[in-house]
Protein backbone atom coordinates (compact mmCIF):
# COMPACT_ATOMS: atom_id res chain seq x y z
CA UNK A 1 166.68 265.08 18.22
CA UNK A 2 165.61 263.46 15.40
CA UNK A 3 162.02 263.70 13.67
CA UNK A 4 160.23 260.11 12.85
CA UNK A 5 158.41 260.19 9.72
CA UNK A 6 154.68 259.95 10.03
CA UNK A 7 153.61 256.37 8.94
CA UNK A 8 151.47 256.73 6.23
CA UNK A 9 147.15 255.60 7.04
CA UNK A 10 146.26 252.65 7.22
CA UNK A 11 144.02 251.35 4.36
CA UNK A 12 140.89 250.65 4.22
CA UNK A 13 138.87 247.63 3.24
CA UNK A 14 139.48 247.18 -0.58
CA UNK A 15 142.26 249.04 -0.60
CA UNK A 16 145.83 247.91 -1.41
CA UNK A 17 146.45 244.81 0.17
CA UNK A 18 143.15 245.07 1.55
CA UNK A 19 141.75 245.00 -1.76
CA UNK A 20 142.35 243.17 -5.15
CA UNK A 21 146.14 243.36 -4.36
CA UNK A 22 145.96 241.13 -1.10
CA UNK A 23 146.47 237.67 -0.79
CA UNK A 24 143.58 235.39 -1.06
CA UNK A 25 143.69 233.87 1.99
CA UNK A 26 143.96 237.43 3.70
CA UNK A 27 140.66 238.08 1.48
CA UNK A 28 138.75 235.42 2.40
CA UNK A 29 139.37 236.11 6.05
CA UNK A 30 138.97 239.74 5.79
CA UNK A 31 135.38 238.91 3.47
CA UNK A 32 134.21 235.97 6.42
CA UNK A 33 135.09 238.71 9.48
CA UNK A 34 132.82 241.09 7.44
CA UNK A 35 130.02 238.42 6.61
CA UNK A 36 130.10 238.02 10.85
CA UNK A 37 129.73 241.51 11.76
CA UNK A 38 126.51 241.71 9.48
CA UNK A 39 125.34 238.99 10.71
CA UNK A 40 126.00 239.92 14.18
CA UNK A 41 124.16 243.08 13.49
CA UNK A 42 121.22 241.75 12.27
CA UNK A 43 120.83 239.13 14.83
CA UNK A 44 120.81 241.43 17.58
CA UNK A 45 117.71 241.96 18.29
CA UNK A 46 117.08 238.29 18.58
CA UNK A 47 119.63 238.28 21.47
CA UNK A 48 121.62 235.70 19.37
CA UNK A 49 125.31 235.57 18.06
CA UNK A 50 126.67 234.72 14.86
CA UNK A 51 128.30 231.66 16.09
CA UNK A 52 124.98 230.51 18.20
CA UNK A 53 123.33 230.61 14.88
CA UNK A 54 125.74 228.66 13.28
CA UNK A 55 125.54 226.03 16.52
CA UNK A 56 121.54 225.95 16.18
CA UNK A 57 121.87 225.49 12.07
CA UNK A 58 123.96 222.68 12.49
CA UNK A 59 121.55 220.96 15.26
CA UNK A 60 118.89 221.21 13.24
CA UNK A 61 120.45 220.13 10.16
CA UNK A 62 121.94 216.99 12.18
CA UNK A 63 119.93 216.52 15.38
CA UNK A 64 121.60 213.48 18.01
CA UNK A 65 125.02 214.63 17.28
CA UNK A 66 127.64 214.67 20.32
CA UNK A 67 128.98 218.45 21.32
CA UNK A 68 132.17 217.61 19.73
CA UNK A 69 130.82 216.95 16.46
CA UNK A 70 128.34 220.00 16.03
CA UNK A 71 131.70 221.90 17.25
CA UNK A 72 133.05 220.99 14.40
CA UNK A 73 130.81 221.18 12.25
CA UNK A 74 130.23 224.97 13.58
CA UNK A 75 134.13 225.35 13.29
CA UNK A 76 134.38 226.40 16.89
CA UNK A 77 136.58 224.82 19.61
CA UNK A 78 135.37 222.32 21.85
CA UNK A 79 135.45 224.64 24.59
CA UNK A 80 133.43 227.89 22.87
CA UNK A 81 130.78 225.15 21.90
CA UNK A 82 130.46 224.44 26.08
CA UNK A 83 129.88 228.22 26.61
CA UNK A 84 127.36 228.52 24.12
CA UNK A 85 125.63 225.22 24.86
CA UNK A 86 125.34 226.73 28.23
CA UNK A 87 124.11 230.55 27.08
CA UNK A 88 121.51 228.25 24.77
CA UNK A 89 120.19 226.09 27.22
CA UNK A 90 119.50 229.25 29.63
CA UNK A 91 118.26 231.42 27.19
CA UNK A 92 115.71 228.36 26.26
CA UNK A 93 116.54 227.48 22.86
CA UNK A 94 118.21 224.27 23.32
CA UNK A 95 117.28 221.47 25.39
CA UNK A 96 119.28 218.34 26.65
CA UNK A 97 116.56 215.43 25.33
CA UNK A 98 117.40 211.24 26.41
CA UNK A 99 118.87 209.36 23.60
CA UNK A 100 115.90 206.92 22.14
CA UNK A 101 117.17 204.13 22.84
CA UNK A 102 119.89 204.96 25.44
CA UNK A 103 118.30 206.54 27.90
CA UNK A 104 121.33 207.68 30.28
CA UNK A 105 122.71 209.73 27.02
CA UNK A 106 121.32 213.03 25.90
CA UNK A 107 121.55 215.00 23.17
CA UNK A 108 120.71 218.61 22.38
CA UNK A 109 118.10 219.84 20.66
CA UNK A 110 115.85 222.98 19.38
CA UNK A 111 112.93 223.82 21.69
CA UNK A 112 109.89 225.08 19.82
CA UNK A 113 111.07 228.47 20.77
CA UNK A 114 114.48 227.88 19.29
CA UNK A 115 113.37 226.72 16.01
CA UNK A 116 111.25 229.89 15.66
CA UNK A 117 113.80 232.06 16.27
CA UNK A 118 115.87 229.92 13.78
CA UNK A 119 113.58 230.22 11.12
CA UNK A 120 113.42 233.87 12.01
CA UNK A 121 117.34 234.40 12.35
CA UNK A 122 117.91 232.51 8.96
CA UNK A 123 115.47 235.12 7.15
CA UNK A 124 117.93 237.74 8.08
CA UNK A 125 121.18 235.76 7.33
CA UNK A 126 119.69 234.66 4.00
CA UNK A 127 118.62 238.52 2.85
CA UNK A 128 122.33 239.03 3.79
CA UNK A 129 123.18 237.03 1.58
CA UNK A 130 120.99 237.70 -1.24
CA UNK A 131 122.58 241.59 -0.42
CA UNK A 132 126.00 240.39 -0.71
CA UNK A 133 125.68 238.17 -4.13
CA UNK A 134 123.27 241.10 -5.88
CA UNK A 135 125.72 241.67 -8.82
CA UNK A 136 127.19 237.71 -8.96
CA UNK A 137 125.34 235.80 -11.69
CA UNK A 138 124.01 232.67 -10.37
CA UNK A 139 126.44 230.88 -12.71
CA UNK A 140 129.44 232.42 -10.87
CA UNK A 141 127.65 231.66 -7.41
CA UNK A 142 127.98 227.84 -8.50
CA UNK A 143 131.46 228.15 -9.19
CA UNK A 144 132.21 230.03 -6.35
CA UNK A 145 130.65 227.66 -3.97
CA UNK A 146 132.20 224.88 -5.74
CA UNK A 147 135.45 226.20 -4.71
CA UNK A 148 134.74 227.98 -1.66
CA UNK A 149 134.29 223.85 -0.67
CA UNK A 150 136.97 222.66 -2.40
CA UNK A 151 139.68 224.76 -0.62
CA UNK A 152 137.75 223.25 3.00
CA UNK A 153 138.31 220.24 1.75
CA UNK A 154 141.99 220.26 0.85
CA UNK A 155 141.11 219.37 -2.45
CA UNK A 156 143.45 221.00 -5.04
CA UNK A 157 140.92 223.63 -6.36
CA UNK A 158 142.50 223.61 -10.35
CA UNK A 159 141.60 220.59 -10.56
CA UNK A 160 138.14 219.68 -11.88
């Protein structure tokens, strides 16, 4: 019989390659998966999920957009975007509205309820992230967005 060597713990977040040793692109998911279970957490209450609030920002931001496009926009998958469209429009937050000038297509939008509980649930998302950038100097938050949206765009982010 021969005795197996107890694998040693797992580590933790920021530690190893969990931690200033990982890969980036292991970081940056590891960071986002982190940002969504806050913001999870702190939406709660409101009965409302990270990626609804992502759905409703992006309506309100561009309002007559198709499904398709505000699924992109929210990075989800045509098909999560129909289940939430659905949990939205029977929780009352979004409404299907006829197109202004074509009548036979609709579009989503907010209903007054939804845009106060977006004004509400972007309070809490935005004291997140006022929580989360404490010690970055608002210098460094500039360059970090600046590349934060030039590796989304498949832009080469060395170069200027």
């Amino acid at each position: 019989m021969s005795k197996t060597a107890t694998p040693p713990p797992l580590p933790e977040p920021g530690e190893g390659k969990r931690g200033e040793d990982g890969h980036f692109g292991y970081l940056l998911r590891q960071a986002a998966n982190a940002h969504r279970t806050r913001v999870d957490q702190a939406l709660g209450d409101l009965q409302i999920t990270h990626p609804q609030f992502s759905v409703m920002t992006m309506l309100d931001a561009y309002p007559g957009h198709s499904n398709a496009d505000l699924a992109r926009l929210a990075l989800l998958t045509p098909q999560t975007m129909s289940v939430i469209v659905a949990n939205l429009l029977k929780s009352g937050i979004v409404e299907r509205r006829a197109h202004e000038v074509h009548g036979r297509i609709q579009h989503l939008a907010l209903t007054d309820h939804g845009g106060q509980l977006l004004i509400e649930a972007k309070k809490r998302v935005y004291a997140l992230e006022d929580v989360m950038l404490a010690d970055v100097p608002p210098e460094a938050r500039a360059t970090i967005k600046s590349w934060l949206t030039k590796v989304a765009k498949g832009s080469d982010p060395a170069s200027g």
